[in-house]
Protein backbone atom coordinates (compact mmCIF):
# COMPACT_ATOMS: atom_id res chain seq x y z
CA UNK A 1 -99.90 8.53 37.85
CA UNK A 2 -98.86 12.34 37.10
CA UNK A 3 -95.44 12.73 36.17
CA UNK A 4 -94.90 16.48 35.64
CA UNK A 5 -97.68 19.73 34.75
CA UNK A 6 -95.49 22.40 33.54
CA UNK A 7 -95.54 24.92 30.67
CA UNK A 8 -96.12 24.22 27.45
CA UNK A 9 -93.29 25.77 25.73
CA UNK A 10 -91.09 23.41 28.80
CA UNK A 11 -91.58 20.71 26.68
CA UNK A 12 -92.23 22.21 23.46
CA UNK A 13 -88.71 23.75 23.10
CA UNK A 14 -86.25 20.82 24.17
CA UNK A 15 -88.48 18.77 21.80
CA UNK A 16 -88.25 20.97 18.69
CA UNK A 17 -84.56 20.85 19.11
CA UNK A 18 -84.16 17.08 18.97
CA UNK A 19 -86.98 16.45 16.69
CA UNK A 20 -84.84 16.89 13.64
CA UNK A 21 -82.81 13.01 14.03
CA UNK A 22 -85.95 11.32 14.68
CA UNK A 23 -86.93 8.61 11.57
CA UNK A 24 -90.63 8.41 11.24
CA UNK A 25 -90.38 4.96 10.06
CA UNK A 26 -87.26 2.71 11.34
CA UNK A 27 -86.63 -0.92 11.57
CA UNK A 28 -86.47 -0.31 15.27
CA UNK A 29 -89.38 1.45 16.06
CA UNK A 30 -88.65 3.05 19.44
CA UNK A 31 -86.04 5.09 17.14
CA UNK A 32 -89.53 6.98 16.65
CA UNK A 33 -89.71 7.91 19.93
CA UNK A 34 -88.57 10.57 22.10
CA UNK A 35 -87.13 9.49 26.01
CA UNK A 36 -88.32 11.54 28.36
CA UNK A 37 -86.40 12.44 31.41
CA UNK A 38 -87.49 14.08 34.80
CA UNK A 39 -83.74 13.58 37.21
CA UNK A 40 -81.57 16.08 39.60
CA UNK A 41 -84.06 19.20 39.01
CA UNK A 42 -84.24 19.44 35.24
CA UNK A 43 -86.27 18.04 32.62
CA UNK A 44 -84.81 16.47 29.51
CA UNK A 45 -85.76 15.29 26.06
CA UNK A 46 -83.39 12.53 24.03
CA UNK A 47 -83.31 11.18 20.55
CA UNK A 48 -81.56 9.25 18.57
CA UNK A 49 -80.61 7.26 15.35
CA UNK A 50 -78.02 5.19 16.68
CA UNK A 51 -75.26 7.41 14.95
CA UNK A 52 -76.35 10.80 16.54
CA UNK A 53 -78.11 11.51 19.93
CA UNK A 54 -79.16 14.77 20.80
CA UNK A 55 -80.37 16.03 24.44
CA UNK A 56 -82.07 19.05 25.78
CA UNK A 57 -82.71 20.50 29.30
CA UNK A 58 -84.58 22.61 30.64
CA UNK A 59 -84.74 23.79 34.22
CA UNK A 60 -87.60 21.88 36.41
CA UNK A 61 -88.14 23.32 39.78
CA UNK A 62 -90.83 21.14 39.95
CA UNK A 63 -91.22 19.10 42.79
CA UNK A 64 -92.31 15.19 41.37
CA UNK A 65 -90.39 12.14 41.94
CA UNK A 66 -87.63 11.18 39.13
CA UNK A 67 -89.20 9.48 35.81
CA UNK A 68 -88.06 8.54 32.51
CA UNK A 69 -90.70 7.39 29.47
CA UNK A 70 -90.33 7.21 25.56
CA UNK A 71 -93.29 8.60 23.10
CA UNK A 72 -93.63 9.01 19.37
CA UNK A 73 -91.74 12.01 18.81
CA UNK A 74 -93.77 13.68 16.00
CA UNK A 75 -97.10 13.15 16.98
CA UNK A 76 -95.96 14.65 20.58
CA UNK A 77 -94.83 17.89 19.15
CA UNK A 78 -97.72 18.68 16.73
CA UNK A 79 -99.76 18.20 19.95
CA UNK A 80 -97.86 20.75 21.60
CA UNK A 81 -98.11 23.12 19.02
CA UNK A 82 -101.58 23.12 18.79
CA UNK A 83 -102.07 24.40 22.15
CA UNK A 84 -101.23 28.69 23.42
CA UNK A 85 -98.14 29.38 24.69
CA UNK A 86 -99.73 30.29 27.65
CA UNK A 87 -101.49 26.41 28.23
CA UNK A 88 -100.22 24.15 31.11
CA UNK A 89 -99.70 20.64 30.07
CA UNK A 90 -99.37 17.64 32.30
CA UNK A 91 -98.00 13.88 31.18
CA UNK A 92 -99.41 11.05 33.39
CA UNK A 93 -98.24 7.77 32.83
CA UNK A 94 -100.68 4.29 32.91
CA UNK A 95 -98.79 1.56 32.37
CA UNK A 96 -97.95 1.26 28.51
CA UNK A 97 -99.40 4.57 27.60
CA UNK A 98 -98.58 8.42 28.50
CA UNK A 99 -101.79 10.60 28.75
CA UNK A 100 -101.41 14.57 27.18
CA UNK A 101 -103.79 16.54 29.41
CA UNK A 102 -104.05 20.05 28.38
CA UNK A 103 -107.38 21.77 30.25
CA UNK A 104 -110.18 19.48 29.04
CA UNK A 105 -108.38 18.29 26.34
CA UNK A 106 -106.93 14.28 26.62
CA UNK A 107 -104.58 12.30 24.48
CA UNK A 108 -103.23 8.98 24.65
CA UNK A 109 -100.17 8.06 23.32
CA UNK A 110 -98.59 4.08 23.13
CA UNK A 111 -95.22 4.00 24.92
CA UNK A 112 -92.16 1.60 25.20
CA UNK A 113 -90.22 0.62 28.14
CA UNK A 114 -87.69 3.84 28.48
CA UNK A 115 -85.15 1.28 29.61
CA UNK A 116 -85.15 -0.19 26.03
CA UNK A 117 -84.50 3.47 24.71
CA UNK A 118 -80.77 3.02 22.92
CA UNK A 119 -79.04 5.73 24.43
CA UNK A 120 -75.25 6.30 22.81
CA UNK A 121 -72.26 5.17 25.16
CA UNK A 122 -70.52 8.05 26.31
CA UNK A 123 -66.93 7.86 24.94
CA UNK A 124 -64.69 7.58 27.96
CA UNK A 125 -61.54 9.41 26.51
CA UNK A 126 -61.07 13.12 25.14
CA UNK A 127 -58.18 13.38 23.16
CA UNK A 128 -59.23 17.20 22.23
CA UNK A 129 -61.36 19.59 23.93
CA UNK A 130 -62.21 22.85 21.82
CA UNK A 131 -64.08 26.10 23.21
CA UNK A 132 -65.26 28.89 20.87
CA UNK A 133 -67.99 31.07 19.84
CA UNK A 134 -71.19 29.47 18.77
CA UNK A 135 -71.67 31.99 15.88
CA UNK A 136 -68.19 31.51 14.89
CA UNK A 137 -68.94 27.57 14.50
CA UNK A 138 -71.98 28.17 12.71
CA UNK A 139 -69.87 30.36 10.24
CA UNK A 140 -67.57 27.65 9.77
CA UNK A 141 -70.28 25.23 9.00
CA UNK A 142 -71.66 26.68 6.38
CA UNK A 143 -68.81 28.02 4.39
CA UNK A 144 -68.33 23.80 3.82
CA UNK A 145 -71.71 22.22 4.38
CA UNK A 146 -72.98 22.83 0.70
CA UNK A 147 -69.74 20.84 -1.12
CA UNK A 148 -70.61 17.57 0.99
CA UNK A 149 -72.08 14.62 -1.14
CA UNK A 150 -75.35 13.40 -1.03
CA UNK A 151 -75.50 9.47 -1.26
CA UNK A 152 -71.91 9.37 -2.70
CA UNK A 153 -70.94 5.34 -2.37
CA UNK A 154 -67.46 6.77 -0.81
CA UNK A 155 -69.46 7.14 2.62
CA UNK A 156 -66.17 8.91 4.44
CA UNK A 157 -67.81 11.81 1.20
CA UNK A 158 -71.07 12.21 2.62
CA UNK A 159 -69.60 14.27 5.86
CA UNK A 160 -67.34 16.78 6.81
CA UNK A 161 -63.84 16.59 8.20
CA UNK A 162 -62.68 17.90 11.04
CA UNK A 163 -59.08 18.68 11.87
CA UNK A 164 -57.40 20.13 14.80
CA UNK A 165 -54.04 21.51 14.62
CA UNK A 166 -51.67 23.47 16.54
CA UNK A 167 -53.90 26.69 16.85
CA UNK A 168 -56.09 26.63 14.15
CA UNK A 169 -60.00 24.17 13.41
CA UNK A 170 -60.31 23.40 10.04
CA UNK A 171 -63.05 21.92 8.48
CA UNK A 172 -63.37 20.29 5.42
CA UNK A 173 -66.04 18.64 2.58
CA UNK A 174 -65.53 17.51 -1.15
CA UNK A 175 -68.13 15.77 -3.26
CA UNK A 176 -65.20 14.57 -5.71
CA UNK A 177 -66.00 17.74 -8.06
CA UNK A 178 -65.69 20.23 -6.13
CA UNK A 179 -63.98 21.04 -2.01
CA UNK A 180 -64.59 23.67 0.35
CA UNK A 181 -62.08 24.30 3.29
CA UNK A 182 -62.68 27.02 5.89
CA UNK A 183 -60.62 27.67 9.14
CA UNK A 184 -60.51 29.19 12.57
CA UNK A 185 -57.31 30.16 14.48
CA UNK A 186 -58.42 29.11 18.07
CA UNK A 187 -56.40 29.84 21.22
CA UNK A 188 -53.24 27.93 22.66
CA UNK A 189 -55.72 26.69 25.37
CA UNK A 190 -56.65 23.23 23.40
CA UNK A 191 -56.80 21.05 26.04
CA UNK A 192 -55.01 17.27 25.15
CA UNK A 193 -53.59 18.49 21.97
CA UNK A 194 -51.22 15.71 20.85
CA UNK A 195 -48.32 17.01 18.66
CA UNK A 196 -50.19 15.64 15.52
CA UNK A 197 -53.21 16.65 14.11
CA UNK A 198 -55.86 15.46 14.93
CA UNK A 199 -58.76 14.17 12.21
CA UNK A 200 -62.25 12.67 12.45
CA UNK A 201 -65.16 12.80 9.61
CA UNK A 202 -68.72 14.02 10.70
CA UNK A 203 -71.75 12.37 9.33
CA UNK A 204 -74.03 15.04 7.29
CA UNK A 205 -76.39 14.96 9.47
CA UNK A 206 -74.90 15.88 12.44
CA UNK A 207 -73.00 19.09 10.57
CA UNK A 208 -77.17 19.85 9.03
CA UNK A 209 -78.47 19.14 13.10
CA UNK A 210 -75.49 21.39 14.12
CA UNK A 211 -76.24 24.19 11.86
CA UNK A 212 -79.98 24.54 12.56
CA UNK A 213 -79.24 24.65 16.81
CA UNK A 214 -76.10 27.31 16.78
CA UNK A 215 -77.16 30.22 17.04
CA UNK A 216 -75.61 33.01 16.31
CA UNK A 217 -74.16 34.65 19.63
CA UNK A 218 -70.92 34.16 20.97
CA UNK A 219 -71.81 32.14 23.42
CA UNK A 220 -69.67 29.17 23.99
CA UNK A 221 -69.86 25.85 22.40
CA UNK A 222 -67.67 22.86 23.80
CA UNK A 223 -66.35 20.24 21.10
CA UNK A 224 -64.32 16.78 22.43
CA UNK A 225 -63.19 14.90 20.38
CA UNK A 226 -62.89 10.95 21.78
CA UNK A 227 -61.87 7.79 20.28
CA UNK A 228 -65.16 7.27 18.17
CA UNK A 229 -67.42 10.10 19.18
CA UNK A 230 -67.49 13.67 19.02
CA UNK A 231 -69.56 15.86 21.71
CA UNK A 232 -71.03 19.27 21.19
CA UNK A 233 -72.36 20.96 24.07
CA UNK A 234 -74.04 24.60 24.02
CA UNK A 235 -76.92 26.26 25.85
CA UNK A 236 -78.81 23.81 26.97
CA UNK A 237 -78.22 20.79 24.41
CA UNK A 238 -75.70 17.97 24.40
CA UNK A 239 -75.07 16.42 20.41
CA UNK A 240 -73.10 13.17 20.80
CA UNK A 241 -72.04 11.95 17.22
CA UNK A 242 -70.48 9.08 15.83
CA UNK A 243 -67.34 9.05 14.52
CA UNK A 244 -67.40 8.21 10.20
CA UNK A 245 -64.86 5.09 9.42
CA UNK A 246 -62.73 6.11 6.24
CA UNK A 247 -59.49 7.87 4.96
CA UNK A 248 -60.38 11.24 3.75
CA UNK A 249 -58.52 12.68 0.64
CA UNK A 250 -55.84 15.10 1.18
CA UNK A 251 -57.13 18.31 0.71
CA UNK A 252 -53.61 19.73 0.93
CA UNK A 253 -52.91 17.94 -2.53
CA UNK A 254 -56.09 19.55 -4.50
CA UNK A 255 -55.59 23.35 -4.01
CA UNK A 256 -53.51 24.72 -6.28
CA UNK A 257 -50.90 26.73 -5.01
CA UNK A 258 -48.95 28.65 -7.99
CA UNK A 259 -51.92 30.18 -10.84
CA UNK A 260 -50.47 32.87 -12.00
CA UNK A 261 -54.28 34.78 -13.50
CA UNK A 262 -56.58 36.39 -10.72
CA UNK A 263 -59.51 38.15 -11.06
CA UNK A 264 -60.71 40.10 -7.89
CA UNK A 265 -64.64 40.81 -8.25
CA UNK A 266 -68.03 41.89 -6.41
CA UNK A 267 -69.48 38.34 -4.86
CA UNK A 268 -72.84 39.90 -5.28
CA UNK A 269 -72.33 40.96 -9.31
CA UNK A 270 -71.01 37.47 -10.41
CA UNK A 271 -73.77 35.98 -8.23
CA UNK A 272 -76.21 38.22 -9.99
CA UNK A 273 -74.71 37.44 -13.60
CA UNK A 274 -73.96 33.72 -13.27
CA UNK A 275 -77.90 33.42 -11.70
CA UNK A 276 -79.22 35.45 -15.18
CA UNK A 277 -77.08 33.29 -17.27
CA UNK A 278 -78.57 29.86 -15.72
CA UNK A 279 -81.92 30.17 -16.93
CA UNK A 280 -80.96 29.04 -20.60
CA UNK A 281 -77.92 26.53 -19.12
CA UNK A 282 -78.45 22.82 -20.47
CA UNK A 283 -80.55 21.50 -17.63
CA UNK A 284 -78.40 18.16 -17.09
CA UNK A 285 -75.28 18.93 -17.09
CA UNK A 286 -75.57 22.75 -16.33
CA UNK A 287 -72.54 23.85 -17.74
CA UNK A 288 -71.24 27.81 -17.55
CA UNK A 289 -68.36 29.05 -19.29
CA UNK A 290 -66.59 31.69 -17.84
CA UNK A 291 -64.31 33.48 -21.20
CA UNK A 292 -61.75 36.06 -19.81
CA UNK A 293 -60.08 38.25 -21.69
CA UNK A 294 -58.73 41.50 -20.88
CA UNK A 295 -60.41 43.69 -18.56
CA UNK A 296 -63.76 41.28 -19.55
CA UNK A 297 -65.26 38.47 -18.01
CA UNK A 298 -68.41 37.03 -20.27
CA UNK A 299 -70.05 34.13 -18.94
CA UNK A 300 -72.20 32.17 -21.56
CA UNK A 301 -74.62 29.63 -20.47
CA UNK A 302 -75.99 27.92 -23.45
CA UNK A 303 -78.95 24.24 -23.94
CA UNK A 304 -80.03 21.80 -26.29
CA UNK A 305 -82.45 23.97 -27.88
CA UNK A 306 -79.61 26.11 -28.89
CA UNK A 307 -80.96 29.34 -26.94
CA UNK A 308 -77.78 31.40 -24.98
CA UNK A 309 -77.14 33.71 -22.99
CA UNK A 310 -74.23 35.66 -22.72
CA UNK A 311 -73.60 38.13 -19.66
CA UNK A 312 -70.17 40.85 -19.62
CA UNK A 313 -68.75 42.24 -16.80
CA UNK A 314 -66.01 44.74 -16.59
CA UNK A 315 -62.98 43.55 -14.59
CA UNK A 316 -59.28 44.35 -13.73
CA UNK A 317 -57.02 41.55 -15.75
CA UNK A 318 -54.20 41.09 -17.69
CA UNK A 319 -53.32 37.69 -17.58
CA UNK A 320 -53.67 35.12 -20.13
CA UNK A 321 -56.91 34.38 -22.20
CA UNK A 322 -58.81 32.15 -21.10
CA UNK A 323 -61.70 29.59 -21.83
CA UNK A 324 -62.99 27.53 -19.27
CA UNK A 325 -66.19 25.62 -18.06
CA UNK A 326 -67.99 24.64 -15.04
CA UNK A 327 -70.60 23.19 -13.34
CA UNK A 328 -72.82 26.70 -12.80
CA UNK A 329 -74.40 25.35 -9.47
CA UNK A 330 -71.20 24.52 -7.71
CA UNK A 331 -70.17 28.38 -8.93
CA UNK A 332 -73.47 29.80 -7.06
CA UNK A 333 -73.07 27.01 -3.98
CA UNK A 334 -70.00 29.10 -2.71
CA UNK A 335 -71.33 32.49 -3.64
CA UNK A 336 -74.58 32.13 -1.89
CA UNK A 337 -72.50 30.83 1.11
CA UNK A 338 -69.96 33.32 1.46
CA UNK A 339 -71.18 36.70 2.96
CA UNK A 340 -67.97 39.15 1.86
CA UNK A 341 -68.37 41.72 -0.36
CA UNK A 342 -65.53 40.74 -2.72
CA UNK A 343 -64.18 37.66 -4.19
CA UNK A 344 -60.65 36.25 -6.12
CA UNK A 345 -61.27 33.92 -8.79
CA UNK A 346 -57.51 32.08 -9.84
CA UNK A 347 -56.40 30.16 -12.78
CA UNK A 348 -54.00 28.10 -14.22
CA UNK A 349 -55.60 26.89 -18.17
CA UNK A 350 -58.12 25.42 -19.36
CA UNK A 351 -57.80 22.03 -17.91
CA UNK A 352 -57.51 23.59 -14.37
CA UNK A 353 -59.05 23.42 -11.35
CA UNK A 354 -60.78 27.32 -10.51
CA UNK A 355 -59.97 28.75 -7.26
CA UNK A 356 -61.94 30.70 -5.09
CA UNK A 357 -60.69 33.02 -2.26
CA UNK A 358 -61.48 36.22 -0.37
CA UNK A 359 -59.39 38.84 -0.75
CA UNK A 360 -57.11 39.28 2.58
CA UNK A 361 -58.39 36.16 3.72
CA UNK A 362 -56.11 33.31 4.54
CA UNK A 363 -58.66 30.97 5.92
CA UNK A 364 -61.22 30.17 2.94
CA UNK A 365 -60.27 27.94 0.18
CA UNK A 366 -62.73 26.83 -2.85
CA UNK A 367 -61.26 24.76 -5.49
CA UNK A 368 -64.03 23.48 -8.14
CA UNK A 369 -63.02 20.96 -10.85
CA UNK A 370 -63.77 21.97 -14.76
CA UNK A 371 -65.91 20.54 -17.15
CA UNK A 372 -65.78 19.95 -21.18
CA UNK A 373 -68.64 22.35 -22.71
């Protein structure tokens, strides 16, 4: 039975954009598959993982009957992208399998019962609905996304939080050494704002899905927040995520708010240096220490075979004298993240916590934790 002939790119597209969630190998093995959706004039493709589900549309003004089937997601999309742009593909269904025909081409694929596909339960209540730019969420993103943890055994780590206060979306991520916070003032018009703020953790891989489908316009994307989901809705995709269980720390608490010794600098010269100076840093613990004295900042990177290397650049200081390590990579995380021409590096001693800031900039905060060299 033919369920739809239609462009390749039609079904290419909407399945590139979900394609990322998809687990080639899962305990439930329709999680492999895609669902495939044909209802009210447009065609859809769905995936999930049980914690994120992702859906996108495209226009059908084709006229076949309604029809939903599931198919192994990868296998689907390579054989779309071996065909033109130009080639028209139709999906005809026979009983447990879906046949690819693409001219005189044929491929048969298994499928499962679509009804069996676990689609996510919409969350009946909003308690905040959020409207901006989908360039300026992207920005966001990624001034956090590279302090989350990895496989941290404090899951509520392994995410990012997001808050919504009066006015302002903040987002937040620490790996325990280190914690990015970045903000955006947003419009009175936040619709169900309760007087509180309001906070729910992100799984990574809903903030990595997120960054890879914004792009960077300023068209709109649509956050609600419910009770255990969050939905993100742009262009032509839906992204429903689960909600991460867990008290996250208080970020409040770990930026310092009284050093006293700043250092404004070029971004792209202390990237430059600190990137140099890695080559010969110990390649365990990667340690950098940053010396400042006046008007001088060396950085000295030294390893176990007792090769350094020693970099000096010529800054505007007069505060105290100072000796103090760090982890090099979570110094060229931020740097490589930020885009601004200039940064402000702040101090207390040498048992301190470094902050990072940009200059006239009230709504990036860095703070990175030291470490004995």
């Amino acid at each position: 039975m033919l369920l739809i002939q239609t462009n390749r790119d039609a079904l290419l597209k909407p399945l590139q954009a979900v394609i990322g969630i998809v687990e080639r190998r899962h305990t439930l093995p329709i999680l492999s598959n895609v669902l495939i959706e044909k209802s009210a004039g447009s065609l859809s493709v769905v995936a999930t993982d049980l914690e994120i589900q992702i859906t996108a549309t495209t226009e059908s003004e084709i006229e076949v009957p309604d029809f939903a089937v599931t198919a192994a997601a990868k296998k689907l999309q390579d054989i779309c992208r071996a065909f033109p742009e130009t080639a028209q593909i139709s999906l005809e269904s026979d009983e447990s399998r879906l046949q690819i025909k693409v001219g005189k081409s044929r491929f048969n694929l298994q499928t499962l019962p679509a009804i069996d596909f676990p689609k996510l339960v919409p969350s009946t209540e909003s308690r905040s609905v959020i409207t901006l730019g989908q360039k300026s969420l992207k920005n966001l993103l990624n001034h956090v996304q590279y302090a989350m943890a990895q496989q941290d055994i404090r899951y509520y780590l392994n995410g990012l939080l997001l808050v919504v206060e009066k006015g302002l979306l903040r987002v937040v991520t620490t790996d325990g050494h280190r914690l990015s916070m970045a903000s955006f003032p947003l419009d009175d018009a936040v619709e169900n704002i309760q007087n509180q703020p309001q906070e729910v953790i992100l799984p990574r891989k809903t903030i990595t899905e997120l960054i890879k489908l914004l792009h960077d316009t300023d068209e709109e994307v649509t956050i609600e927040i419910g009770q255990n989901q969050t939905r993100f809705s742009f262009a032509n995709i839906v992204l429903v995520s689960k909600i991460v269980e867990g008290k996250f720390p208080d970020y409040n608490r770990v930026i310092p708010a009284s050093y006293q010794n700043h250092v404004e600098i070029e971004r792209a010269t202390l990237l430059q240096a600190l990137q140099r100076a890695s080559i010969l840093s110990n390649e365990k613990f990667r340690g950098v220490r940053l010396v400042l004295t006046q008007d001088s900042l060396r950085i000295i990177c030294n390893n176990n075979e007792q090769e350094e290397a020693q970099e000096e650049i010529e800054i505007s200081y007069a505060g105290d004298a100072l000796d103090i390590g760090f982890n090099v990579n979570y110094l060229l995380d931020v740097l490589n993240n930020l885009t601004d021409d200039a940064i402000t590096l702040s101090f207390g001693d040498a048992n301190s916590s470094g902050l990072i800031t940009v200059p006239g900039n009230e709504f990036f905060k860095y703070v990175v934790m030291p470490m004995r060299i």
